[in-house]
Protein backbone atom coordinates (compact mmCIF):
# COMPACT_ATOMS: atom_id res chain seq x y z
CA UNK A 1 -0.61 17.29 18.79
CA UNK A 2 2.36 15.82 17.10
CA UNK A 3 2.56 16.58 13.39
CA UNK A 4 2.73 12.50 12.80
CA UNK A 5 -0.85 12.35 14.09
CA UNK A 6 -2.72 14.00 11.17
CA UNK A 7 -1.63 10.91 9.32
CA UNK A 8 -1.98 8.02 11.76
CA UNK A 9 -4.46 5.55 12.15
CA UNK A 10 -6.69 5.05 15.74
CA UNK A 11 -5.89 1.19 15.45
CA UNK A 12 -3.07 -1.04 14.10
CA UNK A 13 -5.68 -3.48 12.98
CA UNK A 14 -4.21 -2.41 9.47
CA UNK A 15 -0.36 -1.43 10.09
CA UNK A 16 2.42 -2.76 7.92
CA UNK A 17 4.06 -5.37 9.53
CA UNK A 18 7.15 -5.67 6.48
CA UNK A 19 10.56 -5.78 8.08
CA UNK A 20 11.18 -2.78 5.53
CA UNK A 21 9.11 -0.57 3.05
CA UNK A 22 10.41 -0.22 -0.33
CA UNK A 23 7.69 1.47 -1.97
CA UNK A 24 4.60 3.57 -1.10
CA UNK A 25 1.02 4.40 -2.52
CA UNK A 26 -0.60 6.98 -2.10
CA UNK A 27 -4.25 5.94 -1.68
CA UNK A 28 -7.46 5.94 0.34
CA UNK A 29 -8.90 2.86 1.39
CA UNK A 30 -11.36 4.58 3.87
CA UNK A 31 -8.47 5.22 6.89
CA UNK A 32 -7.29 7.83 8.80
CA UNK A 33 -3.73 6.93 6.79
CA UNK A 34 -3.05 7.22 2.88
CA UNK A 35 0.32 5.74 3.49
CA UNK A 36 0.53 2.11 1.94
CA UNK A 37 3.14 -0.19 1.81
CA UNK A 38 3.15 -1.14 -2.07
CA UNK A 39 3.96 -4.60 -1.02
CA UNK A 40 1.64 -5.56 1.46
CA UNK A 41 -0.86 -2.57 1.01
CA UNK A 42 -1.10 -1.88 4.70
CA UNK A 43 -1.24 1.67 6.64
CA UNK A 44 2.22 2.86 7.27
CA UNK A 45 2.79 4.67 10.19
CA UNK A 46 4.51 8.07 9.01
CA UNK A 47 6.78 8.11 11.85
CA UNK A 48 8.30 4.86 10.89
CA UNK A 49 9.37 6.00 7.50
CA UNK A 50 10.87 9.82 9.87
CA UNK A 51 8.79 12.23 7.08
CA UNK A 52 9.73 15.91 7.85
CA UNK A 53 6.95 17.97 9.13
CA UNK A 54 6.60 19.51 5.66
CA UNK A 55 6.53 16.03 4.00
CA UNK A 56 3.80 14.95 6.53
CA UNK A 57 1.98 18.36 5.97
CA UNK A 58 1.65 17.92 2.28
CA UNK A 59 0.51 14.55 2.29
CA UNK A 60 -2.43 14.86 4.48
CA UNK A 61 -3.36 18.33 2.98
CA UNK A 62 -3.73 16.09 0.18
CA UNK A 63 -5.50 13.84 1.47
CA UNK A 64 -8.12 15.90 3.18
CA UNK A 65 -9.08 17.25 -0.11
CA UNK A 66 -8.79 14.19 -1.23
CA UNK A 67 -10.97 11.72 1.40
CA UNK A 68 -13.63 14.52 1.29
CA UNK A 69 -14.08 14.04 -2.93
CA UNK A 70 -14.05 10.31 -2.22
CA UNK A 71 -16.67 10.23 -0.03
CA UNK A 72 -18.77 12.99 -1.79
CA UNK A 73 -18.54 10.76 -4.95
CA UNK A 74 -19.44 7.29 -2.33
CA UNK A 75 -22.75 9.12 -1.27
CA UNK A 76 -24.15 9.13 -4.92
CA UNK A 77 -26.14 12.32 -4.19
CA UNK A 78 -26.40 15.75 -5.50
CA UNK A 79 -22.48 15.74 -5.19
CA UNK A 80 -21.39 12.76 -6.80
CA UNK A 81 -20.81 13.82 -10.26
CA UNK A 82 -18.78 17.15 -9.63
CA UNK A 83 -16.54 14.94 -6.92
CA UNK A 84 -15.87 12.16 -9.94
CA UNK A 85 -15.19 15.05 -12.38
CA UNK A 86 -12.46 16.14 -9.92
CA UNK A 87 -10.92 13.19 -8.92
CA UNK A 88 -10.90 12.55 -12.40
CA UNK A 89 -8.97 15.50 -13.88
CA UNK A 90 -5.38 14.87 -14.15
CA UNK A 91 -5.44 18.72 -14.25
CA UNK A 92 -6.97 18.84 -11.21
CA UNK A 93 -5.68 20.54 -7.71
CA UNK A 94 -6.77 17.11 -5.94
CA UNK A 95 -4.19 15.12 -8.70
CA UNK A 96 -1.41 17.96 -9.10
CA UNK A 97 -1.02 17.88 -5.42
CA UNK A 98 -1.25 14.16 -4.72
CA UNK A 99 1.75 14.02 -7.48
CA UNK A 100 3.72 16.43 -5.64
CA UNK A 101 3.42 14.60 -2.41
CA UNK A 102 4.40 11.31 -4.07
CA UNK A 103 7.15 13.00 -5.84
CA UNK A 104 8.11 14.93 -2.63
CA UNK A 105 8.38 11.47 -0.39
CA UNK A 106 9.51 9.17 -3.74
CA UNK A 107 12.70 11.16 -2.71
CA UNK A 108 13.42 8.99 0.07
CA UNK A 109 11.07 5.89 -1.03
CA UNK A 110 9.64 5.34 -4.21
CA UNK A 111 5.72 6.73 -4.37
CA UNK A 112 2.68 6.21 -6.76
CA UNK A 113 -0.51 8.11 -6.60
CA UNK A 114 -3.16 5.55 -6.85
CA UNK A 115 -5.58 7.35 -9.21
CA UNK A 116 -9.42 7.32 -9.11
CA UNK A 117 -10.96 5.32 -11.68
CA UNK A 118 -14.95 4.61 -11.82
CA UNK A 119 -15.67 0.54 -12.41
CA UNK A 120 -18.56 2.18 -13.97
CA UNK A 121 -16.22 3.35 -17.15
CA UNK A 122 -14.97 0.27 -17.59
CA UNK A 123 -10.99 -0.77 -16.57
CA UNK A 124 -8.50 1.68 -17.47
CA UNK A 125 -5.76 0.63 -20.15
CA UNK A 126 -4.07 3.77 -20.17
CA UNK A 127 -2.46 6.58 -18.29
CA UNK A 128 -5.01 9.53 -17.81
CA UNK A 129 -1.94 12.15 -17.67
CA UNK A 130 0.35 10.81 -20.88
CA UNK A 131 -2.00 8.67 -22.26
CA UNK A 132 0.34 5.41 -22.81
CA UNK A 133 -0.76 2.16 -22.04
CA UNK A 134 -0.40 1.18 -18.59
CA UNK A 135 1.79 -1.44 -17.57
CA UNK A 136 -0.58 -4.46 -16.32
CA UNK A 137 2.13 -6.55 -14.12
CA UNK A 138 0.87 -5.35 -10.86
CA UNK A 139 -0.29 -6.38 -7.68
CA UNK A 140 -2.71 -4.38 -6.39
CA UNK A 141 -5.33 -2.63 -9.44
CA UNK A 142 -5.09 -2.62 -12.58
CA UNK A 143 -1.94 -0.97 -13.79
CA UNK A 144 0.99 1.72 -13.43
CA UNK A 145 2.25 4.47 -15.25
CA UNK A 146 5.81 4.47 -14.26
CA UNK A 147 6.81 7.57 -16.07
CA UNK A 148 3.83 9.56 -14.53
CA UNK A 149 3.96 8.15 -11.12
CA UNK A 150 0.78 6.68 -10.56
CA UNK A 151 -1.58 3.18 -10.18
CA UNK A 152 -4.93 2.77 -11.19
């Protein structure tokens, strides 16, 4: 198995067509791929952007911690509260390590964590991690911490 294919999709229903990627979230939108192109907010293949084997391995160790939480906190049963406490917690192993990734790859391109919010608490304003006001002039969600790295 090639190291690329822990991170790519079964389709390209959803791949990036951009003649270049200039910016990356980290998110999941319910693929086999957290890589996004911040423009269009299609799957990016990870081969097309050459990650190192380490840079590949962190971001889907991520994200299998991550996808699991997400779907736990989907199901709305028995789980659903200690998965939205998790992905919550800017504290949190799920968070610190999504940061790292983004802060590991935002080395070659720049990289947000897109952070878990509940539309049940109502739209976030500000930064979970510093706590200043998010900047609202995005294009995808509802805002960006700049300083901290991440989208909402």
């Amino acid at each position: 198995m090639d190291v690329y294919d822990k991170l790519r999709p079964w389709t390209k229903i959803e791949a990036c067509e951009c003649a270049s990627v200039n910016g990356l979230l980290l998110v999941d939108c319910l693929t086999d791929n957290p890589l996004h192109c911040d423009f269009c907010r299609k799957e990016v293949d990870p081969e097309r952007l050459q990650l190192t084997e380490k840079e590949t391995e962190s971001v889907a160790s991520w994200f299998s911690v991550a996808r699991a939480l997400y779907r736990l906190w989907l199901n709305s049963g028995e789980y659903e509260s200690y998965a939205k406490a998790c992905l919550l917690d800017p504290n949190g192993q799920v968070n610190r390590d999504g940061l790292k990734a983004a802060r590991t790859l935002s080395a070659k391109i720049p990289t947000r964590l897109w952070f878990f919010s509940d539309t049940d608490n109502g739209e976030p304003t500000h930064c979970p991690i510093c706590l200043n006001e998010l900047d609202a002039d995005v294009k995808w969600g509802t805002g960006t911490c700049n300083s901290c790295g991440i989208q909402l």
